[in-house]
N, C-alpha and C. Protein backbone atom coordinates (compact mmCIF):
# COMPACT_ATOMS: atom_id res chain seq x y z
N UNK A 1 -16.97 13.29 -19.22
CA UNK A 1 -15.73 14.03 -19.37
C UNK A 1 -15.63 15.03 -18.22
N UNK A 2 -14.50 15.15 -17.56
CA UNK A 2 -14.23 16.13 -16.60
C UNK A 2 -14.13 17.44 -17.28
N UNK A 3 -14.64 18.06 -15.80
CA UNK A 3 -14.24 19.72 -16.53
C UNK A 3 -13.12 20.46 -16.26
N UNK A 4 -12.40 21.53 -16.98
CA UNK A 4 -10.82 21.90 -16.82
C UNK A 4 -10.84 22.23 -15.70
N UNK A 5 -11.94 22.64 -14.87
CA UNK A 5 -11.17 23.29 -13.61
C UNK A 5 -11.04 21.94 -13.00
N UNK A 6 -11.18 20.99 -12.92
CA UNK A 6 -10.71 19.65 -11.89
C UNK A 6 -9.25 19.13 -12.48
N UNK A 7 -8.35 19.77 -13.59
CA UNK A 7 -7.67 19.22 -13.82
C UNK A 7 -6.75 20.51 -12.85
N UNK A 8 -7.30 21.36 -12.79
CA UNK A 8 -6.56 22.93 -12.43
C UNK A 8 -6.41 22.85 -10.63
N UNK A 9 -7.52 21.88 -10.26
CA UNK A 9 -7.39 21.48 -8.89
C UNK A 9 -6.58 21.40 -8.05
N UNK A 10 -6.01 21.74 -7.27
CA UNK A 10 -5.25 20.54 -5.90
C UNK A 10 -5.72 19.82 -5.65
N UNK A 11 -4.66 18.99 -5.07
CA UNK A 11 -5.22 17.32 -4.66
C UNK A 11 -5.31 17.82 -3.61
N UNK A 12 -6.64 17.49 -2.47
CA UNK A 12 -6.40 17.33 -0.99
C UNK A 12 -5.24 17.78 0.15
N UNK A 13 -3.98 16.86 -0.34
CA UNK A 13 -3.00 17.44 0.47
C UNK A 13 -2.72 18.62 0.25
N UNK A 14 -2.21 19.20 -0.99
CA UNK A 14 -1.49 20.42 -1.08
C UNK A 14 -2.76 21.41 -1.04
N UNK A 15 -4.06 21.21 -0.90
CA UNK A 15 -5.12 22.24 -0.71
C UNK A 15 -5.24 22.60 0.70
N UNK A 16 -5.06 21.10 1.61
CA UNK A 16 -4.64 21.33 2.81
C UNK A 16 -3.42 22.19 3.66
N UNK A 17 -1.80 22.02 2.94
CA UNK A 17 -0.86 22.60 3.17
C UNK A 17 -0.68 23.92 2.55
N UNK A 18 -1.96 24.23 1.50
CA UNK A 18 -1.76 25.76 1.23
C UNK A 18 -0.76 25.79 0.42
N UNK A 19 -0.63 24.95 -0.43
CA UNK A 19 0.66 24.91 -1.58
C UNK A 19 0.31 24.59 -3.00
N UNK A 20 1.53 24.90 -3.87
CA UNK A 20 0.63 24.75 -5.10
C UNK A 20 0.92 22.97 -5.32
N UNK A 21 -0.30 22.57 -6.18
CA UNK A 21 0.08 20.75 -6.56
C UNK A 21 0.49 20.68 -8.03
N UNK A 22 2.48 20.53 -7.79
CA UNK A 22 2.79 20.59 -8.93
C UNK A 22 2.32 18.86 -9.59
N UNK A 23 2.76 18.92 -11.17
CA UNK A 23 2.30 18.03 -11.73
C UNK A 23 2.80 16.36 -11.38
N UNK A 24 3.79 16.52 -10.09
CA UNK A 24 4.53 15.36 -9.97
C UNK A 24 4.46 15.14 -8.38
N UNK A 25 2.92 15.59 -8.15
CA UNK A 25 2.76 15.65 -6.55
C UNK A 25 2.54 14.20 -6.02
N UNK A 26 3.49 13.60 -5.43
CA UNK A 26 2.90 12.82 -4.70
C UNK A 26 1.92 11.96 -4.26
N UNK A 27 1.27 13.34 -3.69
CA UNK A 27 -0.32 13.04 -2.83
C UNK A 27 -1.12 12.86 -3.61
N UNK A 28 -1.21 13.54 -4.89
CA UNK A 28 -2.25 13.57 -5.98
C UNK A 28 -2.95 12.42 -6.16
N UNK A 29 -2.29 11.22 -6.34
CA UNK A 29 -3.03 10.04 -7.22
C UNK A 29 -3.53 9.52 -5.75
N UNK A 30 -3.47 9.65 -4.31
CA UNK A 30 -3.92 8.83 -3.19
C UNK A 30 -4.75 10.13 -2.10
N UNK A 31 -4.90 10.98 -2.55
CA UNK A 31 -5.71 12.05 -1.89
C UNK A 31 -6.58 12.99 -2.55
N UNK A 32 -7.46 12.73 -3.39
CA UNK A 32 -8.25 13.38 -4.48
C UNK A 32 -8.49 14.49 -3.82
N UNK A 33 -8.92 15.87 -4.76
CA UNK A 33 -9.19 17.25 -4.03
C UNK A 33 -11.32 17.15 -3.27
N UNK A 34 -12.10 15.57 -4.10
CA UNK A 34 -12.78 15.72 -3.38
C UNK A 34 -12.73 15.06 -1.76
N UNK A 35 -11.48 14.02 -1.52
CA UNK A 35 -11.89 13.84 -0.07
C UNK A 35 -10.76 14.55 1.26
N UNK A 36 -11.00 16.00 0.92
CA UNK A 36 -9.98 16.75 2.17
C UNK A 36 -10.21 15.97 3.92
N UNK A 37 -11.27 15.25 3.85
CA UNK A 37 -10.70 14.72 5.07
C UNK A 37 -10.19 13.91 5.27
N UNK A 38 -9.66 12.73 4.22
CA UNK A 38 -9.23 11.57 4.14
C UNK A 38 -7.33 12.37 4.67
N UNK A 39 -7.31 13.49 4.41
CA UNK A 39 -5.58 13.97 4.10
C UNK A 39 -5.69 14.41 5.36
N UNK A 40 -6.61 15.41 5.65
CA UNK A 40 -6.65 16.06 7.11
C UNK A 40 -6.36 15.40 8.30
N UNK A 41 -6.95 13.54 8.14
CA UNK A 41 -6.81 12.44 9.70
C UNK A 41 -5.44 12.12 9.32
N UNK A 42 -4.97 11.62 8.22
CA UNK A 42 -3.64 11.45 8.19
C UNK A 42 -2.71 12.29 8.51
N UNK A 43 -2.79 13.35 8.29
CA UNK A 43 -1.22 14.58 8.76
C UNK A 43 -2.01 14.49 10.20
N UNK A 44 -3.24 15.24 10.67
CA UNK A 44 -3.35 15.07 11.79
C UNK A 44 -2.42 13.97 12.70
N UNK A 45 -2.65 12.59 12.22
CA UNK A 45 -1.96 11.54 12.70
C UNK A 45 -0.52 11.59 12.95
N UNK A 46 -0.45 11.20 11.63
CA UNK A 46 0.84 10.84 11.09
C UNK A 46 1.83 12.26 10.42
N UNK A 47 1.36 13.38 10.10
CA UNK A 47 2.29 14.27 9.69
C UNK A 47 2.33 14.14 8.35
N UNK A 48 2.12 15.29 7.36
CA UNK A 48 2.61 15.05 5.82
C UNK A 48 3.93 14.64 5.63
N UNK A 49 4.92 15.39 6.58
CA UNK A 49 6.09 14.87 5.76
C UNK A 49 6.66 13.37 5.92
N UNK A 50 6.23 13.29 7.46
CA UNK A 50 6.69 11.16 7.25
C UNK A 50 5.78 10.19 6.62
N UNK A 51 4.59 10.84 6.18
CA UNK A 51 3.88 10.18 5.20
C UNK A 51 4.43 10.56 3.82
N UNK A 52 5.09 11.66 3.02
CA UNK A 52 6.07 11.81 2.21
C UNK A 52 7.24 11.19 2.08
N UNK A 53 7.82 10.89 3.20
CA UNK A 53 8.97 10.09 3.15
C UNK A 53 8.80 8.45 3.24
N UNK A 54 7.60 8.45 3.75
CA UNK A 54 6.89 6.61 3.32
C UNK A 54 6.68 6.80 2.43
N UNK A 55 5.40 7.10 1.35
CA UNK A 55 5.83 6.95 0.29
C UNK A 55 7.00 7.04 -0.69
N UNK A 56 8.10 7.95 -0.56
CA UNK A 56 8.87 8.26 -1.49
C UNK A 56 9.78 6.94 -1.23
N UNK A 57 9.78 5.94 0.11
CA UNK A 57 10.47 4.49 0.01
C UNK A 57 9.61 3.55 -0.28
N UNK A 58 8.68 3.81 -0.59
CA UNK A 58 7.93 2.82 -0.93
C UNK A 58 8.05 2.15 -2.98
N UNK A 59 7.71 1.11 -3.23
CA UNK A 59 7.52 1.17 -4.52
C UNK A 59 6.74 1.35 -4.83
N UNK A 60 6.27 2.16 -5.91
CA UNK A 60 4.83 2.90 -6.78
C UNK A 60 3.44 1.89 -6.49
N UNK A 61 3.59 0.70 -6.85
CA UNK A 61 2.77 -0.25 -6.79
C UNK A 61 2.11 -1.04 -4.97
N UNK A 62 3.15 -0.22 -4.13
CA UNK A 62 2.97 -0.51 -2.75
C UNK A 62 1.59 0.83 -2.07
N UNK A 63 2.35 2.18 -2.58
CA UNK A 63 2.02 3.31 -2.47
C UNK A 63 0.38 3.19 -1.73
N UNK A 64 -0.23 2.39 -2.84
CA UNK A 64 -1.98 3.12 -2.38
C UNK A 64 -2.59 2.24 -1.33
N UNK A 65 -2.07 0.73 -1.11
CA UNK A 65 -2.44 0.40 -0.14
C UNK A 65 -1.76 0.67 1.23
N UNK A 66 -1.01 1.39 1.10
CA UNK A 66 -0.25 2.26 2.26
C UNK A 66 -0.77 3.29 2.74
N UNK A 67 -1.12 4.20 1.77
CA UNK A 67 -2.29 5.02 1.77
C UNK A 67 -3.45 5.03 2.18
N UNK A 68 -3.61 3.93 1.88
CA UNK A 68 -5.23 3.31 2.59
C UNK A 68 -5.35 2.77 3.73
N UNK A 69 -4.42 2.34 4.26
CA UNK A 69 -3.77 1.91 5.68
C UNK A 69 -3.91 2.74 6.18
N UNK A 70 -2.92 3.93 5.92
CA UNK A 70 -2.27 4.98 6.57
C UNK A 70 -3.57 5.81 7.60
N UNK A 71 -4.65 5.63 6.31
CA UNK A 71 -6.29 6.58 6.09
C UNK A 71 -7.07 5.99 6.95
N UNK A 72 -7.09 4.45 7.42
CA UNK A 72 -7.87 3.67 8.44
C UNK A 72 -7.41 3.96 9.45
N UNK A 73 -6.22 3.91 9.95
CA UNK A 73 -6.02 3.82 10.98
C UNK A 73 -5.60 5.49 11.71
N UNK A 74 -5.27 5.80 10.41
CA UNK A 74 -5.65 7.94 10.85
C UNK A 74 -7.04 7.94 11.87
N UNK A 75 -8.28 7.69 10.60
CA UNK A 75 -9.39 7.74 11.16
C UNK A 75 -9.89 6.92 12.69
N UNK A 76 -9.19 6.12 12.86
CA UNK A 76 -9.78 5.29 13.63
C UNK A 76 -8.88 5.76 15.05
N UNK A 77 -7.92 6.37 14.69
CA UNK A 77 -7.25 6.90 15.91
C UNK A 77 -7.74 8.41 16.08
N UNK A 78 -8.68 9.05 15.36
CA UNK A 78 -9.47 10.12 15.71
C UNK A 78 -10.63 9.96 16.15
N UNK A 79 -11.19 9.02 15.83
CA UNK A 79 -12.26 8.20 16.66
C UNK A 79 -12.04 7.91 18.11
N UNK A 80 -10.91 6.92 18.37
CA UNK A 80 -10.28 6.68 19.17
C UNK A 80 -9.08 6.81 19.65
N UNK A 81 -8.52 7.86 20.24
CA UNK A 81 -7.04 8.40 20.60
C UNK A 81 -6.34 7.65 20.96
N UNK A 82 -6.72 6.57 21.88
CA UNK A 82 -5.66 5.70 22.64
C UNK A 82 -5.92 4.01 21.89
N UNK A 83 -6.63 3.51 21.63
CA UNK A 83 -6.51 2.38 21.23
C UNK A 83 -6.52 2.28 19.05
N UNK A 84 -7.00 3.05 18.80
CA UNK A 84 -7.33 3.06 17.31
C UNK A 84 -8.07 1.90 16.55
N UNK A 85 -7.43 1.30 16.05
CA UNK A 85 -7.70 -0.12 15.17
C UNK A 85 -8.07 -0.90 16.08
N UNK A 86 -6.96 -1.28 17.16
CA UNK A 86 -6.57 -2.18 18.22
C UNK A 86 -8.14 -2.24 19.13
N UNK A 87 -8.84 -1.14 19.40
CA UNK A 87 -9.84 -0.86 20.07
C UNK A 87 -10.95 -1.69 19.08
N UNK A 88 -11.23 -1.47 17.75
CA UNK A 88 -12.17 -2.20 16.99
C UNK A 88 -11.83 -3.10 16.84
N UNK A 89 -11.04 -4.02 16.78
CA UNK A 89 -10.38 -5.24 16.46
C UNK A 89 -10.82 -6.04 17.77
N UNK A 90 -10.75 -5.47 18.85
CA UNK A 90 -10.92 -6.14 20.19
C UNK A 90 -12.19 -6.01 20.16
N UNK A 91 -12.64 -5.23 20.06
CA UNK A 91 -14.71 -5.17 20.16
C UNK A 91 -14.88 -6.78 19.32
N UNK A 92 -14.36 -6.37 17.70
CA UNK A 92 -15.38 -7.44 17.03
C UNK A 92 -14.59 -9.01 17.56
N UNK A 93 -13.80 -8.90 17.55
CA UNK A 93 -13.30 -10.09 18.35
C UNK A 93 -13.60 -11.09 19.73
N UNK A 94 -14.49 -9.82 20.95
CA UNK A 94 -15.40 -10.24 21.66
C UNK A 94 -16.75 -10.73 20.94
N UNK A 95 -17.29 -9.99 20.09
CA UNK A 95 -18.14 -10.16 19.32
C UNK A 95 -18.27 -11.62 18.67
N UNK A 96 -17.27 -11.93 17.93
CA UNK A 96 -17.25 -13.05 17.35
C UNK A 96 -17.21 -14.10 18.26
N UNK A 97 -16.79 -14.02 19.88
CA UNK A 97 -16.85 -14.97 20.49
C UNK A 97 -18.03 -15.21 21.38
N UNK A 98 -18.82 -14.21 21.12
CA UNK A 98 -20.04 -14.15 21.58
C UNK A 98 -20.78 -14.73 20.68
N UNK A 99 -20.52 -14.61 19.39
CA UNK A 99 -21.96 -15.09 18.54
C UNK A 99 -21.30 -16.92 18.37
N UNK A 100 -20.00 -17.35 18.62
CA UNK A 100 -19.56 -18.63 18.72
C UNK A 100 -20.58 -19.18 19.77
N UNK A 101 -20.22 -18.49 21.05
CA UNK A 101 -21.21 -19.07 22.35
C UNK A 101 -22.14 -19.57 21.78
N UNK A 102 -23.37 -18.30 21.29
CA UNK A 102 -24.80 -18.56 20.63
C UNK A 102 -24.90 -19.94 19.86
N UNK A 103 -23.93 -20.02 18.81
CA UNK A 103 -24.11 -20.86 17.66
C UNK A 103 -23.54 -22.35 18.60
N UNK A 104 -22.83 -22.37 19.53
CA UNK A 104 -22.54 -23.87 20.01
C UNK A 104 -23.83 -23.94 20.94
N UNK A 105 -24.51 -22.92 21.33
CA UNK A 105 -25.88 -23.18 22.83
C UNK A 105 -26.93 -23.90 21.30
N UNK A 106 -27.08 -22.88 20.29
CA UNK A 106 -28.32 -23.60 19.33
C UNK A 106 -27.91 -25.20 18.84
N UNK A 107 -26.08 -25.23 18.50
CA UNK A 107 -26.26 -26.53 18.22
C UNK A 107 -26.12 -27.75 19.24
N UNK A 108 -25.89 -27.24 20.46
CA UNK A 108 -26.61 -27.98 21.22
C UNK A 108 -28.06 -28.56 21.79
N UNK A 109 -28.43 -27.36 21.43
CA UNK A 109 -30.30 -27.21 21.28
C UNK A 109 -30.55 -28.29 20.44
N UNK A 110 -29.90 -28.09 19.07
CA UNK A 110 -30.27 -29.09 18.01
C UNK A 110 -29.49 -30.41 18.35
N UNK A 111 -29.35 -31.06 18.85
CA UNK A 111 -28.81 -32.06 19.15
C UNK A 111 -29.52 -32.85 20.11
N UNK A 112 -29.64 -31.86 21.10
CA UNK A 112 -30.80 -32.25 22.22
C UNK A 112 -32.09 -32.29 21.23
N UNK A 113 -32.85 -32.13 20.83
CA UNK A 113 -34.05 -32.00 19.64
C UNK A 113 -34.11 -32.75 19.11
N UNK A 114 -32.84 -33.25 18.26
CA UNK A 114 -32.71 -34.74 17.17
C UNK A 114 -32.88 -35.99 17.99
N UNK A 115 -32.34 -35.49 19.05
CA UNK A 115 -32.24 -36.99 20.60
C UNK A 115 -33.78 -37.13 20.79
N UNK A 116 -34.06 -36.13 20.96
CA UNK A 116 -35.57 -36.44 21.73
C UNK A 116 -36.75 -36.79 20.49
N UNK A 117 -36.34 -36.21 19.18
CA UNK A 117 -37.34 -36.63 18.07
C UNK A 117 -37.46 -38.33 17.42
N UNK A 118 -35.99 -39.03 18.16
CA UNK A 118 -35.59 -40.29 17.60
C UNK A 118 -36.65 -41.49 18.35
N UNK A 119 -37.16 -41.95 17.32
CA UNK A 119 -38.38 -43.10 18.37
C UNK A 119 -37.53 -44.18 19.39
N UNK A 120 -38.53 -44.54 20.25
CA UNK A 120 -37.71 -45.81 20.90
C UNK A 120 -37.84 -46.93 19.89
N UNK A 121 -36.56 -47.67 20.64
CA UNK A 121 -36.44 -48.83 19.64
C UNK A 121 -37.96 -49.88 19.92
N UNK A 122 -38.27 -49.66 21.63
CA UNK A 122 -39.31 -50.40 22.07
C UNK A 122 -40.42 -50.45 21.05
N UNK A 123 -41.05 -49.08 20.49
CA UNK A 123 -42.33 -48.27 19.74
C UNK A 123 -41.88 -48.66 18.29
N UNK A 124 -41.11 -49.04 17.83
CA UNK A 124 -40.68 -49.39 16.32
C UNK A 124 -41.25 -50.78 16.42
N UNK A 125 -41.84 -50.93 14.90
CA UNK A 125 -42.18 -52.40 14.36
C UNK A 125 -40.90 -53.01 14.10
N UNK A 126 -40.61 -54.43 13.95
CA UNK A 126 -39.33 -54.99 13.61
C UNK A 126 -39.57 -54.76 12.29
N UNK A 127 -38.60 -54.57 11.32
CA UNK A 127 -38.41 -54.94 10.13
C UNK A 127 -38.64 -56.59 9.47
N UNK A 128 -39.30 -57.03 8.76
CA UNK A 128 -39.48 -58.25 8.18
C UNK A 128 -38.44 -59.35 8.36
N UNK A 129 -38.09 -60.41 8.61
CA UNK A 129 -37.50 -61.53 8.79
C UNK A 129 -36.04 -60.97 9.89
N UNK A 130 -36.49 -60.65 11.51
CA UNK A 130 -36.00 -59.97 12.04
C UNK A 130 -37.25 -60.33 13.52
N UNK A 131 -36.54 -61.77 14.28
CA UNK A 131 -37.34 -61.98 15.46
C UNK A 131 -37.22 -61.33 16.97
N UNK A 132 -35.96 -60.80 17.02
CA UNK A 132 -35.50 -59.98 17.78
C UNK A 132 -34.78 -58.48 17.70
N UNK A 133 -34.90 -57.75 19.03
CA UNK A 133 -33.90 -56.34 18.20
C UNK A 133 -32.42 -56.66 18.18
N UNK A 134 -31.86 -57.63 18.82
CA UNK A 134 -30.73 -57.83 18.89
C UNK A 134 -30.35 -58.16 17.63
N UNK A 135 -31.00 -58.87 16.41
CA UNK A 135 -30.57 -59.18 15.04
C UNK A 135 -30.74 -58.02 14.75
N UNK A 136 -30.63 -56.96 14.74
CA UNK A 136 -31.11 -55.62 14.00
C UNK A 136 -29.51 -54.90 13.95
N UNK A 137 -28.06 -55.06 12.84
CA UNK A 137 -28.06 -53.86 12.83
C UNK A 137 -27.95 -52.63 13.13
N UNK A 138 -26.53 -52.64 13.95
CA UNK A 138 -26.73 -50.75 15.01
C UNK A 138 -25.72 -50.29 13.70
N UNK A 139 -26.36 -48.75 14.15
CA UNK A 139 -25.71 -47.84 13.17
C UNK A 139 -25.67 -46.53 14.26
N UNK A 140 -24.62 -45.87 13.99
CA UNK A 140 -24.75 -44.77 14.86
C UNK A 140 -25.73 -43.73 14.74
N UNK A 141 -26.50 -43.40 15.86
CA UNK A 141 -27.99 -42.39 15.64
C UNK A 141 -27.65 -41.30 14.96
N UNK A 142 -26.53 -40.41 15.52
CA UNK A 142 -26.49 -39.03 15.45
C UNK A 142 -24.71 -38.80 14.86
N UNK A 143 -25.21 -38.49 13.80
CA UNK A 143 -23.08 -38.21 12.79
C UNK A 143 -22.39 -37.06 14.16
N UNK A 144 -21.14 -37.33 14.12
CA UNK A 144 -20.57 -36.65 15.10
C UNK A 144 -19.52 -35.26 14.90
N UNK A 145 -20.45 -35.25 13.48
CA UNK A 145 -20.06 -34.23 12.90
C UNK A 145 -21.35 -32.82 13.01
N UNK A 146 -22.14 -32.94 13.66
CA UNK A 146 -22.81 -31.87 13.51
C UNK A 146 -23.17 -30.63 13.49
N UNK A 147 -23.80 -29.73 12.30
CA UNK A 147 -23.20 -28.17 12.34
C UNK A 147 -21.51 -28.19 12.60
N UNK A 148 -21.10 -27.22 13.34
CA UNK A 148 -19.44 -26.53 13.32
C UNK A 148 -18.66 -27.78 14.37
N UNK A 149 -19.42 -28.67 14.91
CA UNK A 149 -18.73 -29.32 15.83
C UNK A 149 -17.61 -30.48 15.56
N UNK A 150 -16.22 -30.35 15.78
CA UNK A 150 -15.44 -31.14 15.45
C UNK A 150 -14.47 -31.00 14.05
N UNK A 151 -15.06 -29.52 13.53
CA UNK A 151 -14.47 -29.11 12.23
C UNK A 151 -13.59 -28.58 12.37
N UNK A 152 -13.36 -28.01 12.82
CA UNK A 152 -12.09 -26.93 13.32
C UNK A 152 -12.11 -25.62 12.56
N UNK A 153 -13.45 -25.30 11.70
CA UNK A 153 -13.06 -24.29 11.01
C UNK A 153 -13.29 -22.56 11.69
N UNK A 154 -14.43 -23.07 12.51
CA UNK A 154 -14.67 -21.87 13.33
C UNK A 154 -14.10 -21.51 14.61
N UNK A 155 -14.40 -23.20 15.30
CA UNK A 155 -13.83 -22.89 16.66
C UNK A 155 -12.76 -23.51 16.81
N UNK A 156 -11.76 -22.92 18.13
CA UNK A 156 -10.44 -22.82 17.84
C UNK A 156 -9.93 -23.31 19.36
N UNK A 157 -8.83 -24.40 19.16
CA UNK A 157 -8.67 -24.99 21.03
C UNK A 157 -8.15 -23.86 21.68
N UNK A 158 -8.30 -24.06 22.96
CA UNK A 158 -8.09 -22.79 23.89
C UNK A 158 -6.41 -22.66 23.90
N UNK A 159 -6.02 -24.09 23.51
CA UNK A 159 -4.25 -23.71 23.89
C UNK A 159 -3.39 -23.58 22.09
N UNK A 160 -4.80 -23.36 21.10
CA UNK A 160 -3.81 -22.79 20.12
C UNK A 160 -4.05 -21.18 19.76
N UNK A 161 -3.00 -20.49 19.12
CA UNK A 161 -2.56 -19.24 19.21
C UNK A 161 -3.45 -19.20 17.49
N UNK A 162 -4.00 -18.01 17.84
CA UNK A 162 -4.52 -17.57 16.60
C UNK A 162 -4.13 -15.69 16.50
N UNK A 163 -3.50 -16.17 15.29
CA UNK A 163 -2.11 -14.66 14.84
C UNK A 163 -3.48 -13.68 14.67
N UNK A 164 -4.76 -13.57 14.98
CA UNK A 164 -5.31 -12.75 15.39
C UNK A 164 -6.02 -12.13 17.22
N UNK A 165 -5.37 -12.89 17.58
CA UNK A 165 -5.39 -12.64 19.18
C UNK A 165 -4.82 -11.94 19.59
N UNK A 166 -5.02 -10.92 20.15
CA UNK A 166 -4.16 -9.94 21.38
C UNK A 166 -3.57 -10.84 22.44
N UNK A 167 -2.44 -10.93 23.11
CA UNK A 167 -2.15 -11.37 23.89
C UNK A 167 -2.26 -10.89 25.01
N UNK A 168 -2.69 -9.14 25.82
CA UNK A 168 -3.30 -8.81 26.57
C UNK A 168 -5.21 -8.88 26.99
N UNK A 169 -5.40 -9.48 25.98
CA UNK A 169 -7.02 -9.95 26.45
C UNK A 169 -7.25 -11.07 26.81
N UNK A 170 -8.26 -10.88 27.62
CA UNK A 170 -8.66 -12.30 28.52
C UNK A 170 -9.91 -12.44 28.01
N UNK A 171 -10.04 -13.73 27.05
CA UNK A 171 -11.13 -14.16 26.68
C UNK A 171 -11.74 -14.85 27.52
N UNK A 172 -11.48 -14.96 28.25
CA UNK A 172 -12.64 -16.09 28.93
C UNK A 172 -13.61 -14.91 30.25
N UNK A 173 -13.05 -13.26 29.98
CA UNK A 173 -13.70 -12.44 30.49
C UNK A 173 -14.49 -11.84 30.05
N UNK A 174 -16.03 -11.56 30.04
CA UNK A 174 -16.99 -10.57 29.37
C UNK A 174 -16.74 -8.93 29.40
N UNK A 175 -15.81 -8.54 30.80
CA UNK A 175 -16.29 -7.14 30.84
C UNK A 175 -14.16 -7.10 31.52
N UNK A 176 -13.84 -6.82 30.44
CA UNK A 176 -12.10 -6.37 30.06
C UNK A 176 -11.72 -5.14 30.61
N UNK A 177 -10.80 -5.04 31.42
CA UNK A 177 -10.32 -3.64 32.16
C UNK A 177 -9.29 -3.16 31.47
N UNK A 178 -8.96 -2.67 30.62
CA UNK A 178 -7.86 -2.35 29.89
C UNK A 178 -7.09 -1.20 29.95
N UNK A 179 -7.31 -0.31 31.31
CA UNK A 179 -6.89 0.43 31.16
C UNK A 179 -5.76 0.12 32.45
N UNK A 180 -6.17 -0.57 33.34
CA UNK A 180 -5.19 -0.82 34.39
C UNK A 180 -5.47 -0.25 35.50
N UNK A 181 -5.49 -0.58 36.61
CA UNK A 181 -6.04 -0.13 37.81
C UNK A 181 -7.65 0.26 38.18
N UNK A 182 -7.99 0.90 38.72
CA UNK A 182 -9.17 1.10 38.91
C UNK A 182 -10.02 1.93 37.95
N UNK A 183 -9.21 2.75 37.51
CA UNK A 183 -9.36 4.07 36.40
C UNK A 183 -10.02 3.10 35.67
N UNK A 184 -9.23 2.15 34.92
CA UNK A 184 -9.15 2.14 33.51
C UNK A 184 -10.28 1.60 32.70
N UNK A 185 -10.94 2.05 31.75
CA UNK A 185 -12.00 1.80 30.99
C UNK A 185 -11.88 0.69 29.93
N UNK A 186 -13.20 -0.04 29.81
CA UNK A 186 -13.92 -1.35 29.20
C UNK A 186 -13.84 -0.55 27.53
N UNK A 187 -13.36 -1.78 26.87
CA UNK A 187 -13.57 -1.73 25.16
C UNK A 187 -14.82 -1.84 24.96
């Protein structure tokens, strides 16, 4: 059971704006009085009152994941001033195409490995009523499905658009100039 003074509380925002939190505040149900910094990156950001006026167009049921939006990308643009989200999004996105590299070099490794573990046909006994290898039977050695290759679930052709791509990054570059000219600094 809570104790009365947490009901007697401000929420976050209005503890922040130095106001009283009447019973029909807003901020209350998406800025609890324990996380004042969750309210602090947002007005910082974004300003209480156009975050007041988003919510107040918003519908009730939209409200908290707006809020929670609002709160990521507050933070992440105090982290980072000029790129915010956009800046982490591009990191793990190199990232992910780095650990793709890895995972197509090993399953190539493994492929090369299965090739070289397969006996010659020369070193094989024939199978019983079977005078030549030519009566033998081909079957394909190696499925051409192996690990991620040919699935399409991970890797992605170079000429299709994936609605998570920046269209100012150059993937096929390791070390990204993004700021423009000589100045400009690497994600």
């Amino acid at each position: 059971m809570a104790s009365s003074s947490s009901y007697n509380s401000p929420c976050a925002a209005c503890k922040f704006l130095r106001r009283k939190c009447m019973p029909g505040c807003i901020f209350a149900p998406y800025f609890p009085p324990e996380e004042p910094q969750k309210f602090a990156n947002v007005h910082k950001i974004f300003g209480a009152s156009n975050v007041t006026k988003l919510l107040n167009e918003l519908l009730p049921h939209q409200r908290e994941d707006a809020v929670n939006s609002l709160a990521y990308e507050a933070e992440a643009r105090v982290r980072d001033p000029v790129y915010g989200c956009v800046g982490a999004i591009s990191f793990l996105q190199r990232q992910v195409q780095k650990l793709q590299k890895e995972l197509d070099a090993a399953n190539a490794d493994l492929v090369r490995y299965a090739c070289n573990e397969i006996p010659s046909a020369t070193s094989m006994p024939l199978p019983p009523g079977f005078a030549s290898i030519q009566q033998i039977p081909q079957r394909p050695l190696i499925n051409a499905r192996i690990g991620n290759e040919g699935s399409g679930f991970y890797r992605q052709s170079p000429t299709t658009f994936s609605p998570y791509s920046l269209p100012w990054t150059d993937t096929s570059s390791e070390d990204i100039n993004v700021g423009g000219g000589e100045g400009g600094g690497n994600l």
